[in-house]
PDB file of N, CA and C in Angstrom:
ATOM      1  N   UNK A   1      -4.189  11.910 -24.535  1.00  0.00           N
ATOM      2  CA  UNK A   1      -4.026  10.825 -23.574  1.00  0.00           C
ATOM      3  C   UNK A   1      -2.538  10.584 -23.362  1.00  0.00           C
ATOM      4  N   UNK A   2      -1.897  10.330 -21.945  1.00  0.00           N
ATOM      5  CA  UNK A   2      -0.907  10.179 -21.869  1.00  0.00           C
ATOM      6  C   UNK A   2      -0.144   8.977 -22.551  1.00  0.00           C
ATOM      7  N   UNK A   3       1.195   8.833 -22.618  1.00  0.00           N
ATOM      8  CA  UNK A   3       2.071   7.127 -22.672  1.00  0.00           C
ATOM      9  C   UNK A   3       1.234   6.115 -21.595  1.00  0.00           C
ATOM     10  N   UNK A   4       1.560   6.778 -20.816  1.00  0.00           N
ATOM     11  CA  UNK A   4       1.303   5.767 -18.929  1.00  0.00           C
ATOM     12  C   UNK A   4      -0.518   5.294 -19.594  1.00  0.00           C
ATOM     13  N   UNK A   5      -0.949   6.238 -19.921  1.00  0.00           N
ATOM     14  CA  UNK A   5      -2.707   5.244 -20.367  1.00  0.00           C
ATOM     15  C   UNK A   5      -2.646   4.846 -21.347  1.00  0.00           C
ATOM     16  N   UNK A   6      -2.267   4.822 -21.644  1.00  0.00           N
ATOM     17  CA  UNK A   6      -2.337   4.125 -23.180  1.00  0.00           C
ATOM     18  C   UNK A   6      -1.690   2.623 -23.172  1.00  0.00           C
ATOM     19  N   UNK A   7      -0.748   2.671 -22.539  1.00  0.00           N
ATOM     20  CA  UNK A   7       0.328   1.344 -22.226  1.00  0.00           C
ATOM     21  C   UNK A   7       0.370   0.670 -21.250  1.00  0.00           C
ATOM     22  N   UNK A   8      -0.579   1.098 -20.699  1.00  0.00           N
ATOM     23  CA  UNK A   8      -1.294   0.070 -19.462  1.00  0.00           C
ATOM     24  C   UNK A   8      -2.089  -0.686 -19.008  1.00  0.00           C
ATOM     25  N   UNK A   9      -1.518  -2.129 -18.559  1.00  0.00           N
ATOM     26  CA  UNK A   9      -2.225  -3.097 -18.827  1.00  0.00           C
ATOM     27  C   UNK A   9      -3.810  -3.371 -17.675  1.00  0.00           C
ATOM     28  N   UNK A  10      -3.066  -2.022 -16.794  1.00  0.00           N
ATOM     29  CA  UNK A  10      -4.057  -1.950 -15.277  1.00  0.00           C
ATOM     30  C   UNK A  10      -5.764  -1.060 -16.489  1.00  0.00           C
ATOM     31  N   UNK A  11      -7.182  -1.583 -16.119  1.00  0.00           N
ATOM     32  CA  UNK A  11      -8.280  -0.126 -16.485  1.00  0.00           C
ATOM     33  C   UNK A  11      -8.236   0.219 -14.986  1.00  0.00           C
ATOM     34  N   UNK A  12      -8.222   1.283 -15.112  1.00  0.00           N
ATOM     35  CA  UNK A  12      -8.403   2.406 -13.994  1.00  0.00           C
ATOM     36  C   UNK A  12     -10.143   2.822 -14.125  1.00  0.00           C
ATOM     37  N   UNK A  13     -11.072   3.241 -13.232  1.00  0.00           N
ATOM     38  CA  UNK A  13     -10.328   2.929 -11.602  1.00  0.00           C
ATOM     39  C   UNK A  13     -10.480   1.370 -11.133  1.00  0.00           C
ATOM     40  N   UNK A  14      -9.652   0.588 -10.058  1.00  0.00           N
ATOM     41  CA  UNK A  14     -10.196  -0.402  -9.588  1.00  0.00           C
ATOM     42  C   UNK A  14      -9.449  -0.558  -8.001  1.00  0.00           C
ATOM     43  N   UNK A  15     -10.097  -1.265  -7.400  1.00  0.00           N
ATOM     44  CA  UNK A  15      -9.694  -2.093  -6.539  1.00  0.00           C
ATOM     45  C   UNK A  15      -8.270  -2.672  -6.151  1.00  0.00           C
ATOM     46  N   UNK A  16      -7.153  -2.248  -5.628  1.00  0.00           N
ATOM     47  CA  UNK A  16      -6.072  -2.759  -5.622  1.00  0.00           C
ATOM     48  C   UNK A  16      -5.656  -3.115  -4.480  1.00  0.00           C
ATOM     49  N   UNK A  17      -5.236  -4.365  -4.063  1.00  0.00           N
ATOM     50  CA  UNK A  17      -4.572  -4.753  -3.187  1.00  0.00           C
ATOM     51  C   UNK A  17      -3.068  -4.386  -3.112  1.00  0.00           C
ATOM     52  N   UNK A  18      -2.280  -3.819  -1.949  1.00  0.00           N
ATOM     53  CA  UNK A  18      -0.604  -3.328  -1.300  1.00  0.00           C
ATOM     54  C   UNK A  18      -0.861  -4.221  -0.814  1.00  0.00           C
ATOM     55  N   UNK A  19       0.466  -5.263  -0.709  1.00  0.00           N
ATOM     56  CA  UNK A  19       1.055  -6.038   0.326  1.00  0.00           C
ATOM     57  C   UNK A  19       2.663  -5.571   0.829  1.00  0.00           C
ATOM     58  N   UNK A  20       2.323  -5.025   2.139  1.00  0.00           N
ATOM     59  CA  UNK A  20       3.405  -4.713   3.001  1.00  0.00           C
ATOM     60  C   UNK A  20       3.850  -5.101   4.220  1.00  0.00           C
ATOM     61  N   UNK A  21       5.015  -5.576   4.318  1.00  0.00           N
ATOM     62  CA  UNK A  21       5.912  -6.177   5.025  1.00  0.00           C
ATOM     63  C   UNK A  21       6.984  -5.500   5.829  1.00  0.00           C
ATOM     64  N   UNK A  22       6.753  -5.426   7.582  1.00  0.00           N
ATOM     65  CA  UNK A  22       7.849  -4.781   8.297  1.00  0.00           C
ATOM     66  C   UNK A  22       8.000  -5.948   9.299  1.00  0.00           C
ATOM     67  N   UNK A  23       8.861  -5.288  10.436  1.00  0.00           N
ATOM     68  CA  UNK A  23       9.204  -5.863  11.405  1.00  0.00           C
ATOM     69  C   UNK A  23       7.759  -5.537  12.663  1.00  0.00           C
ATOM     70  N   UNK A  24       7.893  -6.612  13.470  1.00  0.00           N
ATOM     71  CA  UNK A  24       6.967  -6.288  14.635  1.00  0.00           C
ATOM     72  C   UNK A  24       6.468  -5.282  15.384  1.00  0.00           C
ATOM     73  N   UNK A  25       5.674  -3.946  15.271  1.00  0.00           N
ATOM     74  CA  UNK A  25       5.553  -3.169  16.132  1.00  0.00           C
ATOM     75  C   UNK A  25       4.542  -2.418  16.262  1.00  0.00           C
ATOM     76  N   UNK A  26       3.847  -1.685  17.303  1.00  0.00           N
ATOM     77  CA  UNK A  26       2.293  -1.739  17.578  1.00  0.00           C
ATOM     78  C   UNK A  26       1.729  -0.641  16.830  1.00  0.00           C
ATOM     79  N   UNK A  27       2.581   0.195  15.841  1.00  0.00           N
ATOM     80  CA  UNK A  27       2.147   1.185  15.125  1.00  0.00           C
ATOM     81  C   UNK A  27       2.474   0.769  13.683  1.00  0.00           C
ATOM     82  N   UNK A  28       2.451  -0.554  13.126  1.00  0.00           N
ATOM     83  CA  UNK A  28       3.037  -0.864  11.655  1.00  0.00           C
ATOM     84  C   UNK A  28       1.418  -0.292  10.754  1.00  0.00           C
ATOM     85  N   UNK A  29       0.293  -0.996  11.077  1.00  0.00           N
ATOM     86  CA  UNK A  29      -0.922  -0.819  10.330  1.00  0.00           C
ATOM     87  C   UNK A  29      -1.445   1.169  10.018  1.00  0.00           C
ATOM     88  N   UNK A  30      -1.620   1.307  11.562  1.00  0.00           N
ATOM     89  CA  UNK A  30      -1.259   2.746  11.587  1.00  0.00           C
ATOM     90  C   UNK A  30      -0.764   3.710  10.629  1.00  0.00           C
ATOM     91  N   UNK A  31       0.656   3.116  10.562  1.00  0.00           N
ATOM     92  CA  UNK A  31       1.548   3.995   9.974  1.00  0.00           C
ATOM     93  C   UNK A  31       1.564   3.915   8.089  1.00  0.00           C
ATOM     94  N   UNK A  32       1.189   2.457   7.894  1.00  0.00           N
ATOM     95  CA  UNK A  32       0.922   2.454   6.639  1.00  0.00           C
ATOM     96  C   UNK A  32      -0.022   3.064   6.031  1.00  0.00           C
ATOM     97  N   UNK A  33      -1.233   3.045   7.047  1.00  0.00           N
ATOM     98  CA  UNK A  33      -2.421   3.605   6.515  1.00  0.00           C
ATOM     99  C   UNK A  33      -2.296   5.053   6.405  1.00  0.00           C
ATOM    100  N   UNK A  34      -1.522   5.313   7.022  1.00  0.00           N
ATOM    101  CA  UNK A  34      -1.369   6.858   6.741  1.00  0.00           C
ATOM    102  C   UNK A  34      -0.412   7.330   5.557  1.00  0.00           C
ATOM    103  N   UNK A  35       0.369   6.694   5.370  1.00  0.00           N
ATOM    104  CA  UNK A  35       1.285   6.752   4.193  1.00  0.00           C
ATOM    105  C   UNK A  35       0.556   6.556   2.996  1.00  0.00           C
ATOM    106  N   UNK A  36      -0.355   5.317   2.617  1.00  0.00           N
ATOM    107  CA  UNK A  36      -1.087   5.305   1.525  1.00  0.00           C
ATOM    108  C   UNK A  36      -2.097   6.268   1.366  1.00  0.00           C
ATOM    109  N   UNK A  37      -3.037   6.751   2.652  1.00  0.00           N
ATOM    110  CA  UNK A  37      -3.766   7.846   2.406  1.00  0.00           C
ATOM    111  C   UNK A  37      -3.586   9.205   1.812  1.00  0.00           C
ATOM    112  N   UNK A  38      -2.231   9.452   2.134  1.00  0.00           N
ATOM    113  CA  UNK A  38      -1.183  10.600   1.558  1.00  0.00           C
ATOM    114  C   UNK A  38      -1.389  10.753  -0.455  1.00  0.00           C
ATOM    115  N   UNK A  39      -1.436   9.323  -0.620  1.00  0.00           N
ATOM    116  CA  UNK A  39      -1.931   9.903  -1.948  1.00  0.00           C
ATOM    117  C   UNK A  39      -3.543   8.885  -2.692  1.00  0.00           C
ATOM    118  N   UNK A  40      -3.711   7.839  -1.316  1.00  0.00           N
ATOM    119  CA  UNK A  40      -5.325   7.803  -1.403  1.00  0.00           C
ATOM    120  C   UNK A  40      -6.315   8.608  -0.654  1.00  0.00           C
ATOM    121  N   UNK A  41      -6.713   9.469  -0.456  1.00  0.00           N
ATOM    122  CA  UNK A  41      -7.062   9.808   1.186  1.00  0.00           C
ATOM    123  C   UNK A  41      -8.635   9.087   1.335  1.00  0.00           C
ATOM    124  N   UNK A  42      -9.129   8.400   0.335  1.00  0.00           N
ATOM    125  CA  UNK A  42     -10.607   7.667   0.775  1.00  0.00           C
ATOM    126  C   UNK A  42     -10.155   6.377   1.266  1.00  0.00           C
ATOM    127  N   UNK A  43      -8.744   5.859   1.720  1.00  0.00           N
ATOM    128  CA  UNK A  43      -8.586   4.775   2.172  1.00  0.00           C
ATOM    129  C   UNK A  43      -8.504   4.776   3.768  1.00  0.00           C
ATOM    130  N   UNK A  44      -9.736   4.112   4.347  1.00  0.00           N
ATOM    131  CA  UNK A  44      -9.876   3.825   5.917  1.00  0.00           C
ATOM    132  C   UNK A  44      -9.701   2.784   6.629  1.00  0.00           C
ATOM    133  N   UNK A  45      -9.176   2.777   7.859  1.00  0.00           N
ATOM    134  CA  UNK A  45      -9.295   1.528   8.659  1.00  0.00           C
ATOM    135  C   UNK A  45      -9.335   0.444   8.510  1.00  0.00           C
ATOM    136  N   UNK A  46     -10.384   0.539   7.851  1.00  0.00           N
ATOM    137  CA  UNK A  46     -11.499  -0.863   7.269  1.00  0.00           C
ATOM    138  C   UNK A  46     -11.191  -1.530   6.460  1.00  0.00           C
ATOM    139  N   UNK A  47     -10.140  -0.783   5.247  1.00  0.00           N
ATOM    140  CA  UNK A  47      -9.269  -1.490   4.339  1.00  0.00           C
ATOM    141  C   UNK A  47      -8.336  -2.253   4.127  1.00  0.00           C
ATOM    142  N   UNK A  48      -7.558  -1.983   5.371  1.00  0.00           N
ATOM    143  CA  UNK A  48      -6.593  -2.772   5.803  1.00  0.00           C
ATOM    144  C   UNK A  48      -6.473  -4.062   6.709  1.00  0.00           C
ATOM    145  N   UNK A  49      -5.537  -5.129   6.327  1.00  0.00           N
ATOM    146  CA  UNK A  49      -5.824  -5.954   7.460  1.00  0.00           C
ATOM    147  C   UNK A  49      -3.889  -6.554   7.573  1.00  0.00           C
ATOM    148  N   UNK A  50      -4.264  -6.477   8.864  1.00  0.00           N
ATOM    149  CA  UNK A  50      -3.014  -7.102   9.027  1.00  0.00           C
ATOM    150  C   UNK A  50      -3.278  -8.450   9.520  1.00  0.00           C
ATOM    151  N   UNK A  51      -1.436  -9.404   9.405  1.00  0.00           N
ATOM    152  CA  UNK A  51      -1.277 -10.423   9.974  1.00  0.00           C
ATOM    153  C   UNK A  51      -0.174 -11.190  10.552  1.00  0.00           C
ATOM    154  N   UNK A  52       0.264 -11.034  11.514  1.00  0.00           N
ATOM    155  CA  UNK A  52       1.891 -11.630  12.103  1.00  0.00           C
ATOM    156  C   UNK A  52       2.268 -12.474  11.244  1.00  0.00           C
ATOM    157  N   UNK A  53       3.326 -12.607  11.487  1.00  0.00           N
ATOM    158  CA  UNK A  53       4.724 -13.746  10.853  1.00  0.00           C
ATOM    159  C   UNK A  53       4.266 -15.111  11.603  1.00  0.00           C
ATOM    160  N   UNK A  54       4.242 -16.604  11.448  1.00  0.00           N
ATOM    161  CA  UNK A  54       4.619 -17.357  12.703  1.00  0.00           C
ATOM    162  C   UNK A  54       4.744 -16.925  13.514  1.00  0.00           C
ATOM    163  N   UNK A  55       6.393 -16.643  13.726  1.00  0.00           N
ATOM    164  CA  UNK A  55       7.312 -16.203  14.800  1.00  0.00           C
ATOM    165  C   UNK A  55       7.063 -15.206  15.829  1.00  0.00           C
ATOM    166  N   UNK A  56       5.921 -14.456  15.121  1.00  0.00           N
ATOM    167  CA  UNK A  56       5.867 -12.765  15.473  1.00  0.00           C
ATOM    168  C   UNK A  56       6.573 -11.892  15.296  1.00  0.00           C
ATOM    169  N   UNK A  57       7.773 -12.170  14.833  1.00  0.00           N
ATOM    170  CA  UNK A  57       8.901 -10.702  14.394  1.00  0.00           C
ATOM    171  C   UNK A  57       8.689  -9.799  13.426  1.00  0.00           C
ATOM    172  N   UNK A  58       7.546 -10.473  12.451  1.00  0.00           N
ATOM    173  CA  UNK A  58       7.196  -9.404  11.345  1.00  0.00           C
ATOM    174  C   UNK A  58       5.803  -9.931  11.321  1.00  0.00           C
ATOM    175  N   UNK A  59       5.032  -8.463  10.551  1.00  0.00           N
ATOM    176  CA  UNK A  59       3.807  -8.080  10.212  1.00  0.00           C
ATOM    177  C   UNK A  59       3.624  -7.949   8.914  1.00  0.00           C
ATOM    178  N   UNK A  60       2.584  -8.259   8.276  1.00  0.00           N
ATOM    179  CA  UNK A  60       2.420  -8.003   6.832  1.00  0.00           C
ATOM    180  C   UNK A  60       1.003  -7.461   6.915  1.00  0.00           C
ATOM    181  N   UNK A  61       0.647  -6.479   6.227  1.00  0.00           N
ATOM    182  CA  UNK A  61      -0.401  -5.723   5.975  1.00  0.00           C
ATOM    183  C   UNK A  61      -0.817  -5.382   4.314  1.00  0.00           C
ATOM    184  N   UNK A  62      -2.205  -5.868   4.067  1.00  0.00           N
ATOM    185  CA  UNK A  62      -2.627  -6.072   3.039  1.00  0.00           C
ATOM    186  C   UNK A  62      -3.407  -4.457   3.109  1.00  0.00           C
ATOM    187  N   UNK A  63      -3.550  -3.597   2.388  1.00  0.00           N
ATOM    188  CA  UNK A  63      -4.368  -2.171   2.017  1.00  0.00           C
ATOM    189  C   UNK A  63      -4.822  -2.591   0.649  1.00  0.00           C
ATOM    190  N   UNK A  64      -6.227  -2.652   0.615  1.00  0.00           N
ATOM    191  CA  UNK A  64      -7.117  -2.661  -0.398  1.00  0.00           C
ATOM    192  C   UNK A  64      -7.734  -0.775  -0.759  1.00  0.00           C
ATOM    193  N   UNK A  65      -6.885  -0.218  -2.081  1.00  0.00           N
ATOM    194  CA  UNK A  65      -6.994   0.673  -2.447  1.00  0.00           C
ATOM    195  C   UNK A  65      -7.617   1.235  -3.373  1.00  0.00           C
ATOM    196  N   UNK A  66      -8.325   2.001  -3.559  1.00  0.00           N
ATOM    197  CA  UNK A  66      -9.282   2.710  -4.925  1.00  0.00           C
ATOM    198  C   UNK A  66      -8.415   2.973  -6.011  1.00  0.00           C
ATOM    199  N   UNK A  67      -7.213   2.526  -6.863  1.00  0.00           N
ATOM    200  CA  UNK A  67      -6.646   2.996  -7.599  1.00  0.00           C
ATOM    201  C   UNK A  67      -7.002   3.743  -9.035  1.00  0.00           C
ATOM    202  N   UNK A  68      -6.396   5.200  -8.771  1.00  0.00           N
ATOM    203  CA  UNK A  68      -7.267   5.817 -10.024  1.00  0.00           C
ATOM    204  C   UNK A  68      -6.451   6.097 -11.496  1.00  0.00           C
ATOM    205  N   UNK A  69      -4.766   5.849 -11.098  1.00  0.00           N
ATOM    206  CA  UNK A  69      -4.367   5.876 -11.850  1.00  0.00           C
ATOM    207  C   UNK A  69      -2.660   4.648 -11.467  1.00  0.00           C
ATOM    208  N   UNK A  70      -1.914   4.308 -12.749  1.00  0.00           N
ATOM    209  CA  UNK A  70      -0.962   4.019 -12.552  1.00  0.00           C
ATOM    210  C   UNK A  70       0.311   5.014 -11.516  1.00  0.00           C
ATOM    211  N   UNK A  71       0.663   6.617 -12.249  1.00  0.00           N
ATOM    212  CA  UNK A  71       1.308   7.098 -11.401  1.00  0.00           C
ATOM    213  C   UNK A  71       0.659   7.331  -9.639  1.00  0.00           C
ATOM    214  N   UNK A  72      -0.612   7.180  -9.544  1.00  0.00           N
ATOM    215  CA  UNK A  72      -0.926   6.815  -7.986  1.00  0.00           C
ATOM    216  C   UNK A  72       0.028   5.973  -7.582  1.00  0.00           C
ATOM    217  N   UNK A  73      -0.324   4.494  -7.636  1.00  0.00           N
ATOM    218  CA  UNK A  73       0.425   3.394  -7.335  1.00  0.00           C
ATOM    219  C   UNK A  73       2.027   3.399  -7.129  1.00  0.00           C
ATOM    220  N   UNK A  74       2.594   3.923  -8.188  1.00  0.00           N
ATOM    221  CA  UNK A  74       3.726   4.385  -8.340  1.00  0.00           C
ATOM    222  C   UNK A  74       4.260   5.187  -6.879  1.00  0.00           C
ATOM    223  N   UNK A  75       3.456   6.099  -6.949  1.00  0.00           N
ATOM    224  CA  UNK A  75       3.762   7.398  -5.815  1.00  0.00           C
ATOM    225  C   UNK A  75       3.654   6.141  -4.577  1.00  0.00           C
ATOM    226  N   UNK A  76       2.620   5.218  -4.121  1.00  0.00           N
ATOM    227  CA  UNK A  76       2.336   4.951  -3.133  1.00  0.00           C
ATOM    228  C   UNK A  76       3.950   3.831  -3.246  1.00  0.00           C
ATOM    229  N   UNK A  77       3.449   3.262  -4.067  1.00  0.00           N
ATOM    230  CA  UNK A  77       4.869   1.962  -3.341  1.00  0.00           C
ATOM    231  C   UNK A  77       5.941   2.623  -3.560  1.00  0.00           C
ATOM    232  N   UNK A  78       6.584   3.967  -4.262  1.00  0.00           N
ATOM    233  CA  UNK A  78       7.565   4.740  -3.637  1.00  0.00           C
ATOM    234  C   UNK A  78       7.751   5.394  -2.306  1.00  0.00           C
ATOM    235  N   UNK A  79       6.588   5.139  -1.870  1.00  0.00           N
ATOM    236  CA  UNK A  79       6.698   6.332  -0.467  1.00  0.00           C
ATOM    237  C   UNK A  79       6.594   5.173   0.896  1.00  0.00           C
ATOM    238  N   UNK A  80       5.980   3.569   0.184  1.00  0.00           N
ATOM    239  CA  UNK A  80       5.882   2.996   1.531  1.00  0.00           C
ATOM    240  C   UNK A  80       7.287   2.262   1.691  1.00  0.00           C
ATOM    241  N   UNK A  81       8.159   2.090   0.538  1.00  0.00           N
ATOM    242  CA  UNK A  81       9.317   1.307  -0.010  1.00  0.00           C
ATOM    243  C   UNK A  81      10.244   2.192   0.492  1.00  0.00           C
ATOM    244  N   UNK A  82      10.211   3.663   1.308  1.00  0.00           N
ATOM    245  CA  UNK A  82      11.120   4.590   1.446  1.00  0.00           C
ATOM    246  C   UNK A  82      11.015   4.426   3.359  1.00  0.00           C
ATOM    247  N   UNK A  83       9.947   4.079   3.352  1.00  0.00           N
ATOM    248  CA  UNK A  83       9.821   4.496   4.977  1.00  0.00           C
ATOM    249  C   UNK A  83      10.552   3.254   5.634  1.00  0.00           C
ATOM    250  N   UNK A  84      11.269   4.176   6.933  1.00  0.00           N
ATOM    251  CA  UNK A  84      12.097   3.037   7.808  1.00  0.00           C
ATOM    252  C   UNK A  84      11.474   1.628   8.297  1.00  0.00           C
ATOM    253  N   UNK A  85      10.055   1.780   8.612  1.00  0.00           N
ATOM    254  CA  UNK A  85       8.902   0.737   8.986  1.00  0.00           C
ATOM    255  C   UNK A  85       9.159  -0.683   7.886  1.00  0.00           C
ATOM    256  N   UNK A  86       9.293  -0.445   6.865  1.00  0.00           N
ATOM    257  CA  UNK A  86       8.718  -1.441   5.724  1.00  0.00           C
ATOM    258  C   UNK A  86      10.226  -2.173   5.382  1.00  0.00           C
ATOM    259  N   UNK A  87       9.723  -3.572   4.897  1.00  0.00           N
ATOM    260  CA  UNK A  87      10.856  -4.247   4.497  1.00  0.00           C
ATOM    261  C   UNK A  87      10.497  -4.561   3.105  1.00  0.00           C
ATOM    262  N   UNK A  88       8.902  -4.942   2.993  1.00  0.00           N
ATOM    263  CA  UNK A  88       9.114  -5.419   1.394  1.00  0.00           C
ATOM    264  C   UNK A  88       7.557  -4.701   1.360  1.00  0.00           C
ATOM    265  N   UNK A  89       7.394  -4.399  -0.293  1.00  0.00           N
ATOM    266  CA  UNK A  89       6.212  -3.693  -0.904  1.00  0.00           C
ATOM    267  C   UNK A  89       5.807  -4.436  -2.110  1.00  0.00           C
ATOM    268  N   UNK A  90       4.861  -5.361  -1.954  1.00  0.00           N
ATOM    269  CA  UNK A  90       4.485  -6.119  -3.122  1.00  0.00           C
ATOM    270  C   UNK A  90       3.285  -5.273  -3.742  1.00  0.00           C
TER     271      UNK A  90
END
């Protein structure tokens, strides 16, 4: 068994909510969903929900994910935390 299972406070598999945060624009949900699928690929449409700012200048999008392991997660909020789209990756 690895360090990463053994020392982790996450049981795998479960249910995980991404909360991600960009600026306003008609491909933000889109584009996330495709980024997390990259290393979820059973995550669809259906999982995601977005929701404007007040203001409307930013979008935040919640992805409810099958997480099967810690380095998943890892990989994903490295790859959505890299893309020009995103401002914050909770």
């Amino acid at each position: 068994m690895s360090d990463n299972l053994k020392t982790s406070i996450i049981e795998f598999p479960l249910d995980f909510p991404i909360k991600v945060m960009g600026a306003q624009h008609p491909e933000f949900a889109a584009t996330v969903l495709e980024v997390v699928q990259q290393h979820a690929p059973a995550t669809a449409a259906a999982d995601i929900n977005t929701r404007p700012s007040s203001k409307g200048n930013y979008i935040s999008a919640t992805v409810v994910i099958r997480a099967q392991s810690q380095e998943q997660l890892d990989n994903i909020y490295r790859a959505l935390s890299s893309h020009p789209m995103v401002k914050v990756v909770l």
